[in-house]
Each structure stands twice: as C-alpha cells, then as structure tokens.
Protein backbone atom coordinates (compact mmCIF):
# COMPACT_ATOMS: atom_id res chain seq x y z
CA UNK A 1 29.25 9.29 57.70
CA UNK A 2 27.41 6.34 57.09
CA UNK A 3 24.64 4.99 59.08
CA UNK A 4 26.51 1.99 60.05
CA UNK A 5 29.88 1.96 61.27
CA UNK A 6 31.62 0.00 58.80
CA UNK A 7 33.92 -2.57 59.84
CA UNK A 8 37.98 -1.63 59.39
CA UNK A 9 39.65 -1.57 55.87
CA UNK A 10 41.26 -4.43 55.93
CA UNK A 11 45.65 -4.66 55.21
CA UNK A 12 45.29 -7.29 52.37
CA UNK A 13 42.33 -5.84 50.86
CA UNK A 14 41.82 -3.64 48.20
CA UNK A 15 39.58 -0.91 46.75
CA UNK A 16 36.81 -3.48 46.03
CA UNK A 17 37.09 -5.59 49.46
CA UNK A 18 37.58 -2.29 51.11
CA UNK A 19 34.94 0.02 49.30
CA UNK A 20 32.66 1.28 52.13
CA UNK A 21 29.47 -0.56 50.98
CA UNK A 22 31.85 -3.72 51.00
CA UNK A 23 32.73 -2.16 54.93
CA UNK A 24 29.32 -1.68 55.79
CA UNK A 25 28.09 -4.93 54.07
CA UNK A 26 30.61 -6.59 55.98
CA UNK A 27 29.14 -6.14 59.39
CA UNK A 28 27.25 -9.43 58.20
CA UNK A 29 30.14 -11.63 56.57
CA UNK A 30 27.30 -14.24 55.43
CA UNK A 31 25.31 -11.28 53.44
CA UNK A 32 28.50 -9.96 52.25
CA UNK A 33 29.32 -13.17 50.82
CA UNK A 34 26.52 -14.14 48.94
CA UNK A 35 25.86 -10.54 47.85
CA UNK A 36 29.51 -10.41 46.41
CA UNK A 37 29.20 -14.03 44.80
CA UNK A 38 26.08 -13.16 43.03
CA UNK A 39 28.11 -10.28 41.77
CA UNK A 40 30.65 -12.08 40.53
CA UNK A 41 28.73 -15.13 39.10
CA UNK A 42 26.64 -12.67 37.26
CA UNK A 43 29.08 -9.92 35.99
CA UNK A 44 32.36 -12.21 35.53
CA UNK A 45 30.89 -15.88 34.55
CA UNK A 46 27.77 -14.44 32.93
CA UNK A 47 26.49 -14.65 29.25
CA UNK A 48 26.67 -11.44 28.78
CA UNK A 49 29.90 -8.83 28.57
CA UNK A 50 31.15 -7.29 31.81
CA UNK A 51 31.12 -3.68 30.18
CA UNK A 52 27.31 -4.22 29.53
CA UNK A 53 26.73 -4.67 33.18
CA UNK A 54 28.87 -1.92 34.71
CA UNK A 55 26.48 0.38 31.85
CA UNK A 56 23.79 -0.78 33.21
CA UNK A 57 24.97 0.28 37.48
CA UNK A 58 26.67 3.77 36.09
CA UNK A 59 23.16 4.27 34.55
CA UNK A 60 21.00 3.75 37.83
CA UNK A 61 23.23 4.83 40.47
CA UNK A 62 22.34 8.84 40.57
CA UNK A 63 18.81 7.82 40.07
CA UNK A 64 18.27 5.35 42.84
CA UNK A 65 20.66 8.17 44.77
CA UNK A 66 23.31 6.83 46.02
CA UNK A 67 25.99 9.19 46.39
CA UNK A 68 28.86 5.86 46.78
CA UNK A 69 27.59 4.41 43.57
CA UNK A 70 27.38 7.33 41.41
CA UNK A 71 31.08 8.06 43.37
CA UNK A 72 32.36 5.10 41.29
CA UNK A 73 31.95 6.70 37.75
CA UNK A 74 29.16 7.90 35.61
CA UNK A 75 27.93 6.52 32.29
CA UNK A 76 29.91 8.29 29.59
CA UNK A 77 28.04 8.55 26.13
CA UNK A 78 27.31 4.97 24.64
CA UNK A 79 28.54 4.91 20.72
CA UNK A 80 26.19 4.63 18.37
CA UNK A 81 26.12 0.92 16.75
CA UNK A 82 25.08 -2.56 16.37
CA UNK A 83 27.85 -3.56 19.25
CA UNK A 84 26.14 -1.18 21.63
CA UNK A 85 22.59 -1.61 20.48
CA UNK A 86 22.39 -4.39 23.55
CA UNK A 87 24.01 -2.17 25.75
CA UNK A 88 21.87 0.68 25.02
CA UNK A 89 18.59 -1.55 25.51
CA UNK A 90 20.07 -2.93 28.91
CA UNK A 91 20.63 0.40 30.05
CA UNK A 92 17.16 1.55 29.03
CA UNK A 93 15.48 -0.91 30.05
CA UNK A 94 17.24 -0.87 33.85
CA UNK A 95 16.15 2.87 34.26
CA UNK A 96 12.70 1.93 33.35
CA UNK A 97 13.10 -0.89 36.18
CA UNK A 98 14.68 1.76 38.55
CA UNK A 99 11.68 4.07 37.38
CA UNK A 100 9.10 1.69 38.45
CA UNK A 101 9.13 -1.83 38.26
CA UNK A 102 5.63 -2.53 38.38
CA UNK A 103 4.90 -0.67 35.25
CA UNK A 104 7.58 -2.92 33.00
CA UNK A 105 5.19 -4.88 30.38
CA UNK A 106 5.22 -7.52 28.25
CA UNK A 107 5.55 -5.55 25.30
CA UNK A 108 9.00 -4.31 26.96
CA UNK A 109 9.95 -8.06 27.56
CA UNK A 110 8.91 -8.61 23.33
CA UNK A 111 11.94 -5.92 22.94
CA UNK A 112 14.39 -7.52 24.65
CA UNK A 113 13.56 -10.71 22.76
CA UNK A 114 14.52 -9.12 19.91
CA UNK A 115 18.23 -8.72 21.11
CA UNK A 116 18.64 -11.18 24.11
CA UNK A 117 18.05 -14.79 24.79
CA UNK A 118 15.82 -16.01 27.49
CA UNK A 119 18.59 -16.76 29.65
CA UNK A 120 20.33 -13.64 28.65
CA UNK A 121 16.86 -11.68 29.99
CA UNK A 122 16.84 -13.68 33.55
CA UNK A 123 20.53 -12.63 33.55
CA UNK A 124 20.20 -9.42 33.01
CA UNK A 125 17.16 -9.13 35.63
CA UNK A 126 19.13 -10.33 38.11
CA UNK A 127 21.85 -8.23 37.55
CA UNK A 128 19.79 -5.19 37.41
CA UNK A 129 17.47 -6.63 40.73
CA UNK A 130 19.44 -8.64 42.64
CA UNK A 131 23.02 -6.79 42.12
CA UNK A 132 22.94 -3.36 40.90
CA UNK A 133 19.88 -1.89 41.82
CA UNK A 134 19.63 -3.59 45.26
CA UNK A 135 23.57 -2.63 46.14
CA UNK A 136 22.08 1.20 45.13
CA UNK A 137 18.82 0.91 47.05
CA UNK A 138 21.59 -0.21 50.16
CA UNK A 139 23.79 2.63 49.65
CA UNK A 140 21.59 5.21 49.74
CA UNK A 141 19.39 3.87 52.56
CA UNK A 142 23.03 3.48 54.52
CA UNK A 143 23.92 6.96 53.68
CA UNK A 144 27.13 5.77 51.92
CA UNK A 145 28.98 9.13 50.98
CA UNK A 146 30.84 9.25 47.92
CA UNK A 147 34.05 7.73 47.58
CA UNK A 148 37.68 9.58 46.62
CA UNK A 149 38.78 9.97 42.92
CA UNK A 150 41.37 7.70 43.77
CA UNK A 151 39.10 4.91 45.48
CA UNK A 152 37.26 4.83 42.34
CA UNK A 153 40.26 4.71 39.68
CA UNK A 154 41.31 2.00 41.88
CA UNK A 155 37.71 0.45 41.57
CA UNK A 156 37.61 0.97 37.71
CA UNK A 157 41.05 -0.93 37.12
CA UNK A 158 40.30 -3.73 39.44
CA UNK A 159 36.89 -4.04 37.25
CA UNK A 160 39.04 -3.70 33.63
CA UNK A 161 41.59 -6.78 35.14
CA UNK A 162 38.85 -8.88 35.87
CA UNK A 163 36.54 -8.43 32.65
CA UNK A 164 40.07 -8.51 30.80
CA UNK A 165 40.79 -12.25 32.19
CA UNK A 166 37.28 -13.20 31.52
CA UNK A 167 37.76 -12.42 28.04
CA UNK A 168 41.35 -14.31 28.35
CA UNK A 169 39.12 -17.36 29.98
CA UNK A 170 36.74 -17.12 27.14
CA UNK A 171 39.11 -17.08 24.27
CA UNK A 172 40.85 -19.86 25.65
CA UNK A 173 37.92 -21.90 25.91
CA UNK A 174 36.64 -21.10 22.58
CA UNK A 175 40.05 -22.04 20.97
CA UNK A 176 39.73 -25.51 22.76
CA UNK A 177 36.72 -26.19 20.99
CA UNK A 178 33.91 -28.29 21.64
CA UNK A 179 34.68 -30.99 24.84
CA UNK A 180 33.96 -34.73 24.36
C-alpha cells in the first residue's frame, strides 16, 4: 500500500490517468498537472524520439527502486547500430545521472556533443531530471507497489498510440514543407 492514499480511479480515465503514481500525484491536481505536461511536452513534442525516452525511464527505474516504475516494463536489449547509438548514450548517460549526479563531467557533456545538439542535451536533462528520474525518486519514496501485467500492457499501448501519432504529426509536417 502506498504511503498516500491515492485518490479514486477515475470512470473516464485510463491506465495512464489512473496509474497509481498518477492517483497519488493527484492528491495535488496543480502538481499533477504540471508534472504530466512536462511529460508530455518533453516525450511527445520533443526533438528527440519517444522510444529514446521511455529507454532512458526502463533503464533507471530498478535502480532508483521503484517497484511501480520498474512494474511498467524493463529495458529489453538495445540493437546494436548507428539508429541506437543515441539511444544507447542516453541510456548510459541517465544511469550515470541516477548513479550520482554530482560526479557527471564535462568530458561526459564533450560525448554527448558528439551525437546530440545543445538543445537536444537540455532536452534530454530534463527528461532524465525533471521527468523520469524525479517520477522514480517519487515512487519509491511513496512506496508505490508494482502495478498488474495488465495495467502495464495497457500503459505500453497507450505510450505506442501516442509516439505513433507524433510520428503521424511529424510526417505531416515535414511533407508540408517549409511555412512562409
């Protein structure tokens, strides 16, 4: 049981709106909120791809320890190539934050240079900071236990519909061309 009560599941909601970190979270609407809309600005209107991101919280969720995160699927295998070579770094480089952020250095930073823009890097930061890291740290300081095989499934498909109109959204855009 958590250490909050969460608030109800809600009868329009789904596996996202109704996760229990969302239930817990929820006890503060405003929080909630902003905490969501960060989430979504960064992983659905972001520079980089989706699948990069949801790496990058399968990667630190058993290691910041919490049991709801690490609930919501593990980090299978990354292939080996030049698509996942950004992937791989992101990944790497958010353990090392999760590790211990005071001992990242600018040699580090020099490395993701070599595969990420500036505003790629403050992206990715505050993804791995402000979103996935932070949601972890609150999950496992809330005692969030882990969440059914089905609750997750659910979780994983609402994340694949809305990286899969993002893509739509992109490609749409891109065949538009340049606006006057």
């Amino acid at each position: 049981m958590p250490r909050v009560d969460p608030i109800p599941v809600s009868a329009d909601g789904n596996a996202v709106t109704n996760s229990l970190l969302a239930r817990v979270m929820g006890r503060c609407p405003d929080i909630l909120n902003a905490f969501g809309g960060l989430d979504a600005a960064i992983r659905f209107h972001g520079r980089l791809p989706g699948d990069l991101y949801e790496a990058v919280r399968r990667a630190t969720a058993d290691q910041i320890g919490c049991e709801y995160c690490s609930s919501l699927g593990q980090l299978e295998q990354l292939q080996v190539g030049p698509a996942q070579v950004r992937t791989g770094l992101a990944v790497a480089f958010a353990q090392m934050v999760a590790e211990d952020p005071s001992a990242i250095t600018d040699e580090q930073f020099a490395v993701l240079r070599e595969e990420f823009s500036e505003d790629e890097i403050v992206e990715l930061v505050a993804f791995i900071c402000l979103v996935g890291i932070a949601g972890q740290m609150f999950g496992a300081v809330m005692g969030l236990e882990p969440t059914s095989p089905e609750e997750a499934a659910e979780y994983q498909q609402i994340l694949e519909r809305q990286l899969a109109k993002r893509a739509r959204s992109r490609a749409e855009t891109a065949a538009a061309g340049p606006q006057p």
